[in-house]
PDB file of N, CA and C in Angstrom:
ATOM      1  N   UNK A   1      -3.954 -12.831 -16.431  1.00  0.00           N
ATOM      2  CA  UNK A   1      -3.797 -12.053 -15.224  1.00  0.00           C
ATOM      3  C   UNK A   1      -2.564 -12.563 -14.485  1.00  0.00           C
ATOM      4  N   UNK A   2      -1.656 -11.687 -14.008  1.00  0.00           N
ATOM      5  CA  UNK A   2      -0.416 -12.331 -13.042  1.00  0.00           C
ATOM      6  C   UNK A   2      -1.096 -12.394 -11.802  1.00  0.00           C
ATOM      7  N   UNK A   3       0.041 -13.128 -11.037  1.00  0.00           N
ATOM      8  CA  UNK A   3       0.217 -13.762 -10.029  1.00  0.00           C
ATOM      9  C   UNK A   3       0.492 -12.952  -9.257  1.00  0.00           C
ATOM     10  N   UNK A   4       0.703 -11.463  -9.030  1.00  0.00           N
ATOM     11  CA  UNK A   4       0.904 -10.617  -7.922  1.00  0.00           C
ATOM     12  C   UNK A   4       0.241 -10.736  -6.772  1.00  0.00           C
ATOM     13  N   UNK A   5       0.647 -10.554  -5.903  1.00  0.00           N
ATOM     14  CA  UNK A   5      -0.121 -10.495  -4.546  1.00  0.00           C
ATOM     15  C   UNK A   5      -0.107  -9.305  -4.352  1.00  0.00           C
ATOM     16  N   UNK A   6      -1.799  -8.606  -4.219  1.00  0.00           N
ATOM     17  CA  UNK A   6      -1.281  -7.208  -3.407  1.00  0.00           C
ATOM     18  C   UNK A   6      -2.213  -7.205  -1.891  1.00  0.00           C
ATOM     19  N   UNK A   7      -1.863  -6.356  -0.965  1.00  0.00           N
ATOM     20  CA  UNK A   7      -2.248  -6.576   0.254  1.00  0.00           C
ATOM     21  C   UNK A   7      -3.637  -5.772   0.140  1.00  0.00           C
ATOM     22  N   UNK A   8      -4.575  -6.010   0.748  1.00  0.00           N
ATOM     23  CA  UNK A   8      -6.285  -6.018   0.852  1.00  0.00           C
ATOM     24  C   UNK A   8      -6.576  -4.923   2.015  1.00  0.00           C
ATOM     25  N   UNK A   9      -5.667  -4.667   2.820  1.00  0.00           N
ATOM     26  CA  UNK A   9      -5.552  -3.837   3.699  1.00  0.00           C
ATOM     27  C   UNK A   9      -4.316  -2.826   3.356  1.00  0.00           C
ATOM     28  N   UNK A  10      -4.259  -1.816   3.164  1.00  0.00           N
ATOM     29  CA  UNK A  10      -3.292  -0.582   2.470  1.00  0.00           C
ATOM     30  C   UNK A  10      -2.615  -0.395   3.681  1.00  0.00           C
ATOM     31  N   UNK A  11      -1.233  -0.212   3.386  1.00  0.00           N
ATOM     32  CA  UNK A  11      -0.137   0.266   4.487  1.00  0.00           C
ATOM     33  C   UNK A  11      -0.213   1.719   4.220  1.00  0.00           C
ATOM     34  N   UNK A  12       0.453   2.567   5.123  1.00  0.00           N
ATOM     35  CA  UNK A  12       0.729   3.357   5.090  1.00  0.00           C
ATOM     36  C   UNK A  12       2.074   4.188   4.826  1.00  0.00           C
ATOM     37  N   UNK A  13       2.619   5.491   4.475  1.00  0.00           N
ATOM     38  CA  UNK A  13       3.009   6.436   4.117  1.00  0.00           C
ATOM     39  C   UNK A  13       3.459   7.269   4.842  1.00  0.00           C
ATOM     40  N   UNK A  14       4.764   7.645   5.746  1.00  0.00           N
ATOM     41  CA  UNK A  14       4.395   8.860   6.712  1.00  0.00           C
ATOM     42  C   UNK A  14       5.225  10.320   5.775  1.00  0.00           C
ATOM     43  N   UNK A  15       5.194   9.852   4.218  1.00  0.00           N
ATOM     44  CA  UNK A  15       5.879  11.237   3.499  1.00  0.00           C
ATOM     45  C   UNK A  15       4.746  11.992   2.547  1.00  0.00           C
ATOM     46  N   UNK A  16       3.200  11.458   3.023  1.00  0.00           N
ATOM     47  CA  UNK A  16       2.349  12.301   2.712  1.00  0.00           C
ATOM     48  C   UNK A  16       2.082  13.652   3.348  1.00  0.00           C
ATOM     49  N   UNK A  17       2.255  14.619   2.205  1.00  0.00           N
ATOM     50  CA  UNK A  17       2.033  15.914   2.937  1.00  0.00           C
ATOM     51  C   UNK A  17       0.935  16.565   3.610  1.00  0.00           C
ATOM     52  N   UNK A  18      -0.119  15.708   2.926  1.00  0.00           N
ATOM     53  CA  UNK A  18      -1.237  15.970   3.383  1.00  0.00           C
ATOM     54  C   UNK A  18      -1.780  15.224   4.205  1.00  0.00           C
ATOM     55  N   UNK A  19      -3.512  14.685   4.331  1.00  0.00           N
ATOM     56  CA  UNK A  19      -3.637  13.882   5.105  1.00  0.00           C
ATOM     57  C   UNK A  19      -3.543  13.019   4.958  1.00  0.00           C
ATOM     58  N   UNK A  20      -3.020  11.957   6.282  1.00  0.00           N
ATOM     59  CA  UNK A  20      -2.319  10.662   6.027  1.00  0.00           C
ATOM     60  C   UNK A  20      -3.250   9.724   5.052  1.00  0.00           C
ATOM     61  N   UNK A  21      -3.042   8.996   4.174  1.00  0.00           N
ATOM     62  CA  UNK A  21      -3.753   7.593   3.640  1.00  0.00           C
ATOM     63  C   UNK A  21      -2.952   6.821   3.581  1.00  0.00           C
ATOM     64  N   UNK A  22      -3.472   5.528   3.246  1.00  0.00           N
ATOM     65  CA  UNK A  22      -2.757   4.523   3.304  1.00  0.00           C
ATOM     66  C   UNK A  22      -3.003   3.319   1.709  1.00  0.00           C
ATOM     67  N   UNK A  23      -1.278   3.139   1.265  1.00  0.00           N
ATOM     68  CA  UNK A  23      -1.227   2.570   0.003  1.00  0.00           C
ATOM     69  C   UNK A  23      -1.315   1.380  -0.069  1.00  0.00           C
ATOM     70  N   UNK A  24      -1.646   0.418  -1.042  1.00  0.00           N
ATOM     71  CA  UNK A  24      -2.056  -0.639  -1.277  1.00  0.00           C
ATOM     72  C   UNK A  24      -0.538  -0.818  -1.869  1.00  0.00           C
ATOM     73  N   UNK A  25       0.043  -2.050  -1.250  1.00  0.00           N
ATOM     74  CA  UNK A  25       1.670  -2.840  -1.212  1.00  0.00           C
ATOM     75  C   UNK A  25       1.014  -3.876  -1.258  1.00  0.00           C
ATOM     76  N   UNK A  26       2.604  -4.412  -2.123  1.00  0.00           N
ATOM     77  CA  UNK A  26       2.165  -6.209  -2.660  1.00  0.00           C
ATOM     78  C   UNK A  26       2.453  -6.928  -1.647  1.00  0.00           C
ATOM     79  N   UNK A  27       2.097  -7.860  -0.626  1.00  0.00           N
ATOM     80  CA  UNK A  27       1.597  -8.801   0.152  1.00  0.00           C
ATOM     81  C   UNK A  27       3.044  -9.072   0.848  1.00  0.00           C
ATOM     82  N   UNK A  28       3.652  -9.457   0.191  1.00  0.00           N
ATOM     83  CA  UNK A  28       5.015 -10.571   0.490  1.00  0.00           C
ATOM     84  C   UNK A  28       5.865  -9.698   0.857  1.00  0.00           C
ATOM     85  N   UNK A  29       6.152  -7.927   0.410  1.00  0.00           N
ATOM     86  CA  UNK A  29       6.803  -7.237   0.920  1.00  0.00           C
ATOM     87  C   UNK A  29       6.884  -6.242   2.303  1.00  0.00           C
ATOM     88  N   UNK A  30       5.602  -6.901   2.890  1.00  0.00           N
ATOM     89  CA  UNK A  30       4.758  -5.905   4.027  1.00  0.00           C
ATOM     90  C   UNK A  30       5.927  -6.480   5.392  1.00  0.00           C
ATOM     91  N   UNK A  31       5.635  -7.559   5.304  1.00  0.00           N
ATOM     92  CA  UNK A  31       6.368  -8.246   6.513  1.00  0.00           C
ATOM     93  C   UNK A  31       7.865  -7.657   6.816  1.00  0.00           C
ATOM     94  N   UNK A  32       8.548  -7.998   5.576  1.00  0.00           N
ATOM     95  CA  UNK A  32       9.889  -7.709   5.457  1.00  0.00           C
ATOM     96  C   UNK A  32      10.062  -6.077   5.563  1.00  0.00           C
ATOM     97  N   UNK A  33       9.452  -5.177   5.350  1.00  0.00           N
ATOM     98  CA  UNK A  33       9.560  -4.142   5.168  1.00  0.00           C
ATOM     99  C   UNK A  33       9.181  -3.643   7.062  1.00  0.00           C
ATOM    100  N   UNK A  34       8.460  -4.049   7.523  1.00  0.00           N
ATOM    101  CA  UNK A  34       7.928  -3.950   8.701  1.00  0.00           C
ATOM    102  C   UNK A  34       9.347  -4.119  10.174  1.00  0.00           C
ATOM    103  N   UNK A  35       9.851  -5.086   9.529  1.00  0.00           N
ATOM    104  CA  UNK A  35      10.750  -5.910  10.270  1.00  0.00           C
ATOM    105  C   UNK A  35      12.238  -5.577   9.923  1.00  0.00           C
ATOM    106  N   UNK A  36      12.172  -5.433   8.782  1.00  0.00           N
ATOM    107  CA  UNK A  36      13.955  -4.767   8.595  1.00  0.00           C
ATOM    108  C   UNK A  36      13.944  -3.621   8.028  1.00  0.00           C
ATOM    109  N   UNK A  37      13.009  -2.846   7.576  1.00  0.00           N
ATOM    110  CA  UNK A  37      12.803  -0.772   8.250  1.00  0.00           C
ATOM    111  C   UNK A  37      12.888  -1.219   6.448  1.00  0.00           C
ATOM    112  N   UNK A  38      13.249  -1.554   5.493  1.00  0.00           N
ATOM    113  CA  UNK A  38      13.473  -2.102   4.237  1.00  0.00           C
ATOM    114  C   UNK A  38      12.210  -1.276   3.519  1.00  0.00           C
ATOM    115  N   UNK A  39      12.497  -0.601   2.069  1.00  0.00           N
ATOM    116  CA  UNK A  39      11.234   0.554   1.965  1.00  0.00           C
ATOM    117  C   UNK A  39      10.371  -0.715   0.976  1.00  0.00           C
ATOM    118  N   UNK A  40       9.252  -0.127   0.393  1.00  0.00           N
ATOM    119  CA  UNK A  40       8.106  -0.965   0.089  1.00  0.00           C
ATOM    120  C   UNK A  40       7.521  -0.059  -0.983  1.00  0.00           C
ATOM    121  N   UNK A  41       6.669  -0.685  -2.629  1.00  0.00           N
ATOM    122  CA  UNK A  41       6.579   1.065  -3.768  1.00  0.00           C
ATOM    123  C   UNK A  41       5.009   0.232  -3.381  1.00  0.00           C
ATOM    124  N   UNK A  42       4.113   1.437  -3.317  1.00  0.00           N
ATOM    125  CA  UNK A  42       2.832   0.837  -3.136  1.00  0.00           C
ATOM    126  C   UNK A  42       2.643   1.386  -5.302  1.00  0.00           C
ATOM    127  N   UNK A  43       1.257   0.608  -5.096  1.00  0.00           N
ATOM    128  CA  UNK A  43       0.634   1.145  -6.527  1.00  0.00           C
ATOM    129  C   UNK A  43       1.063   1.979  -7.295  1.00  0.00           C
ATOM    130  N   UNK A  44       0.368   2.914  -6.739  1.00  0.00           N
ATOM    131  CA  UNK A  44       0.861   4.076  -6.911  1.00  0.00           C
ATOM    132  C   UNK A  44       2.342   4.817  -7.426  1.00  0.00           C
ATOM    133  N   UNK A  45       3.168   4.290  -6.918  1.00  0.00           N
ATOM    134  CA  UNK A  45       4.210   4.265  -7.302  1.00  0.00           C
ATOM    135  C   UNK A  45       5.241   4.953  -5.939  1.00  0.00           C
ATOM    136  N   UNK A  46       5.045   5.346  -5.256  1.00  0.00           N
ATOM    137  CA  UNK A  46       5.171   6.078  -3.694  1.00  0.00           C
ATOM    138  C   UNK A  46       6.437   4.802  -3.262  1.00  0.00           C
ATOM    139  N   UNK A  47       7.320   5.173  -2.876  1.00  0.00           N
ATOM    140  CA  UNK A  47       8.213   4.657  -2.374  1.00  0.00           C
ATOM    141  C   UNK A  47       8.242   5.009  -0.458  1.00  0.00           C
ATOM    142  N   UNK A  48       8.094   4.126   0.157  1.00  0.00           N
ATOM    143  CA  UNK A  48       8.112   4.442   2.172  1.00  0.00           C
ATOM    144  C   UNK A  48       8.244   3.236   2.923  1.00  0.00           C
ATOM    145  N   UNK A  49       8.727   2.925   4.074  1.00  0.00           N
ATOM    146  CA  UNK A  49       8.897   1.533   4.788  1.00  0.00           C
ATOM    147  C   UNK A  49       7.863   1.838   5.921  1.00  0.00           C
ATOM    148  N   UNK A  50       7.387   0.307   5.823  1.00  0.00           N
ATOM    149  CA  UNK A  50       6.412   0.466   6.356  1.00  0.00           C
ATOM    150  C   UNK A  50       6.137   0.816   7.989  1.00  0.00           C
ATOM    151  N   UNK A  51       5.340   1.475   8.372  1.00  0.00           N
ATOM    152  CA  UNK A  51       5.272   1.425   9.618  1.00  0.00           C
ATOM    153  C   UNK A  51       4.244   1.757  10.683  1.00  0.00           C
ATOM    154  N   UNK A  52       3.053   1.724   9.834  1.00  0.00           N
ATOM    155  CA  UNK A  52       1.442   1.770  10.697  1.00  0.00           C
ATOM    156  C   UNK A  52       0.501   0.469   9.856  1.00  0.00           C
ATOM    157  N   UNK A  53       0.012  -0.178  10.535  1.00  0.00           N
ATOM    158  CA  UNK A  53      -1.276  -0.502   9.992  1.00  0.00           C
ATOM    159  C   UNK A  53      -2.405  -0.063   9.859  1.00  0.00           C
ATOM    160  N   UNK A  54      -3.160   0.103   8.891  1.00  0.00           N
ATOM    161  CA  UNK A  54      -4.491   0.654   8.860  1.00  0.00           C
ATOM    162  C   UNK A  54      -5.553  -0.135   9.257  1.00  0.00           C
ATOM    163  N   UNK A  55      -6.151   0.914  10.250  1.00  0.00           N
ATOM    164  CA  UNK A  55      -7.710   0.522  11.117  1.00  0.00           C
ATOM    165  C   UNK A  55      -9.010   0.520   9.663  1.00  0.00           C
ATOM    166  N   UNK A  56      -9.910  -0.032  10.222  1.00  0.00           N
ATOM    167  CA  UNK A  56     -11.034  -0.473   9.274  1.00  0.00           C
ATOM    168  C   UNK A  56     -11.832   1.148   8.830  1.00  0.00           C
ATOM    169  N   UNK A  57     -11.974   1.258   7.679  1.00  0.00           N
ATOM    170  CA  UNK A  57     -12.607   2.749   7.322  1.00  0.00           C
ATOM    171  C   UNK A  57     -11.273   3.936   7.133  1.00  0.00           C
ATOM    172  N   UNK A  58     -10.072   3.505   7.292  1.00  0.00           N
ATOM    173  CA  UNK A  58      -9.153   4.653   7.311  1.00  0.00           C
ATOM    174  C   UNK A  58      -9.186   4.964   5.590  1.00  0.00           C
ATOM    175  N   UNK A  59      -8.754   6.209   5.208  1.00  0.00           N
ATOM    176  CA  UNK A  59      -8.221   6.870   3.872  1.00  0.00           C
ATOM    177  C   UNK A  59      -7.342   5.871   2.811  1.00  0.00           C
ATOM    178  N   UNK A  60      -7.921   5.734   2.080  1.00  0.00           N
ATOM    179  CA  UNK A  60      -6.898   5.083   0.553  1.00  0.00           C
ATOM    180  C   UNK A  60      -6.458   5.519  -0.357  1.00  0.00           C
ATOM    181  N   UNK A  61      -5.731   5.984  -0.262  1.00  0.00           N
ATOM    182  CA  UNK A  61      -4.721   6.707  -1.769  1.00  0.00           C
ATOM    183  C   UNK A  61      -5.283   6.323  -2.992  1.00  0.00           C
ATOM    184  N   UNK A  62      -6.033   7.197  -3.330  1.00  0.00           N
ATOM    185  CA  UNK A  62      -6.834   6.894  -4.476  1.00  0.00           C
ATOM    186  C   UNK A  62      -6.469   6.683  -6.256  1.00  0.00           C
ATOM    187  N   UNK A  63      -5.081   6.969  -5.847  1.00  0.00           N
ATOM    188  CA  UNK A  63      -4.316   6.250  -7.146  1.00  0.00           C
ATOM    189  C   UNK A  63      -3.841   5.117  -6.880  1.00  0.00           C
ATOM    190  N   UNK A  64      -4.146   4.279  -5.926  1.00  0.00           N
ATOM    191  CA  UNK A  64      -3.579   2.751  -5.296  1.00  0.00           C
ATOM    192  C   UNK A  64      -4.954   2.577  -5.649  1.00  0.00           C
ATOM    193  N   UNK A  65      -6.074   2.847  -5.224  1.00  0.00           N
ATOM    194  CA  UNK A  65      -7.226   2.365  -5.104  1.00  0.00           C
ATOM    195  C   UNK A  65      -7.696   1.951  -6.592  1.00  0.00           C
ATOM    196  N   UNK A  66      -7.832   3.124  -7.375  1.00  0.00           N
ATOM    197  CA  UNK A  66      -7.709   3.081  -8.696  1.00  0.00           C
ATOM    198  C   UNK A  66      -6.965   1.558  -9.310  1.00  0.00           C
ATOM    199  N   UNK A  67      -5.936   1.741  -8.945  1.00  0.00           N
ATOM    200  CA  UNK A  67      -5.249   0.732 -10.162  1.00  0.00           C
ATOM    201  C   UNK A  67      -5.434  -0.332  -9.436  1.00  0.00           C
ATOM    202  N   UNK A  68      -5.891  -0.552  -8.091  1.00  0.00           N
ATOM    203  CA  UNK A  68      -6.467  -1.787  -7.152  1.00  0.00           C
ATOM    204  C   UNK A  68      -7.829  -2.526  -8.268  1.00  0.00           C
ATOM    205  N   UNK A  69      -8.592  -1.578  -8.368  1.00  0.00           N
ATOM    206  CA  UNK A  69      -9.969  -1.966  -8.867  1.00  0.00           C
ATOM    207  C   UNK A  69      -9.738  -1.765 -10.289  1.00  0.00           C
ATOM    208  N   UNK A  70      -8.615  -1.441 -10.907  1.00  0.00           N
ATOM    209  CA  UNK A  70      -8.579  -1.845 -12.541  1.00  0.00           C
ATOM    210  C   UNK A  70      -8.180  -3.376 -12.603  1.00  0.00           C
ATOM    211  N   UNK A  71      -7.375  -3.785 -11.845  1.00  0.00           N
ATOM    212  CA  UNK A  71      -6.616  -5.144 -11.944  1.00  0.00           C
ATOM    213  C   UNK A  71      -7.609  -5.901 -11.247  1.00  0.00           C
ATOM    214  N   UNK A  72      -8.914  -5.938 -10.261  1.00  0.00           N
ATOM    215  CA  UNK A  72      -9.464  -6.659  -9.927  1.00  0.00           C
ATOM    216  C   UNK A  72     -10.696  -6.711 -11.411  1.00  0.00           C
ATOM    217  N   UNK A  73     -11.277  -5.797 -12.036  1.00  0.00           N
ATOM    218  CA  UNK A  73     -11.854  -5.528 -13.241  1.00  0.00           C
ATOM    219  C   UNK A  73     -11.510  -6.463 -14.557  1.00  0.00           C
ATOM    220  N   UNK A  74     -10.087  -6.434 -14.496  1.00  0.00           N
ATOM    221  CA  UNK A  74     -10.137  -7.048 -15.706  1.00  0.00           C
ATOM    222  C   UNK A  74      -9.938  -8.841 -15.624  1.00  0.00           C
TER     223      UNK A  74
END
């Protein structure tokens, strides 16, 4: 298993067309991305810089979520 860090709390997306969710980003890039507007690829593959945090119970991009709980699985 690698050494990735991914963040446990999903950032968010504001180039979803639909309703907002929020993607699961690797750990170390949240900060930097937050702070120098710098974009961030969640799971999924979604390229956006970050710029909301997600409240407890919000929406998860369920292709982040997915490959969240394959890599915790194996």
């Amino acid at each position: 298993m690698s050494e990735t860090q991914v963040l446990e709390s999903p950032a968010t997306s504001d180039t979803d067309t639909g309703p907002e969710v929020f993607h699961y980003v690797r750990k170390a890039k949240i900060a930097e991305s937050a702070v120098m507007g710098t974009m961030v690829e969640a799971l999924c593959g979604e390229i956006f810089p970050v710029t909301k945090t997600p409240k407890p119970g919000s929406p998860v991009c369920p292709a982040c979520k997915e490959i969240y709980d394959n890599v915790l699985s194996d």
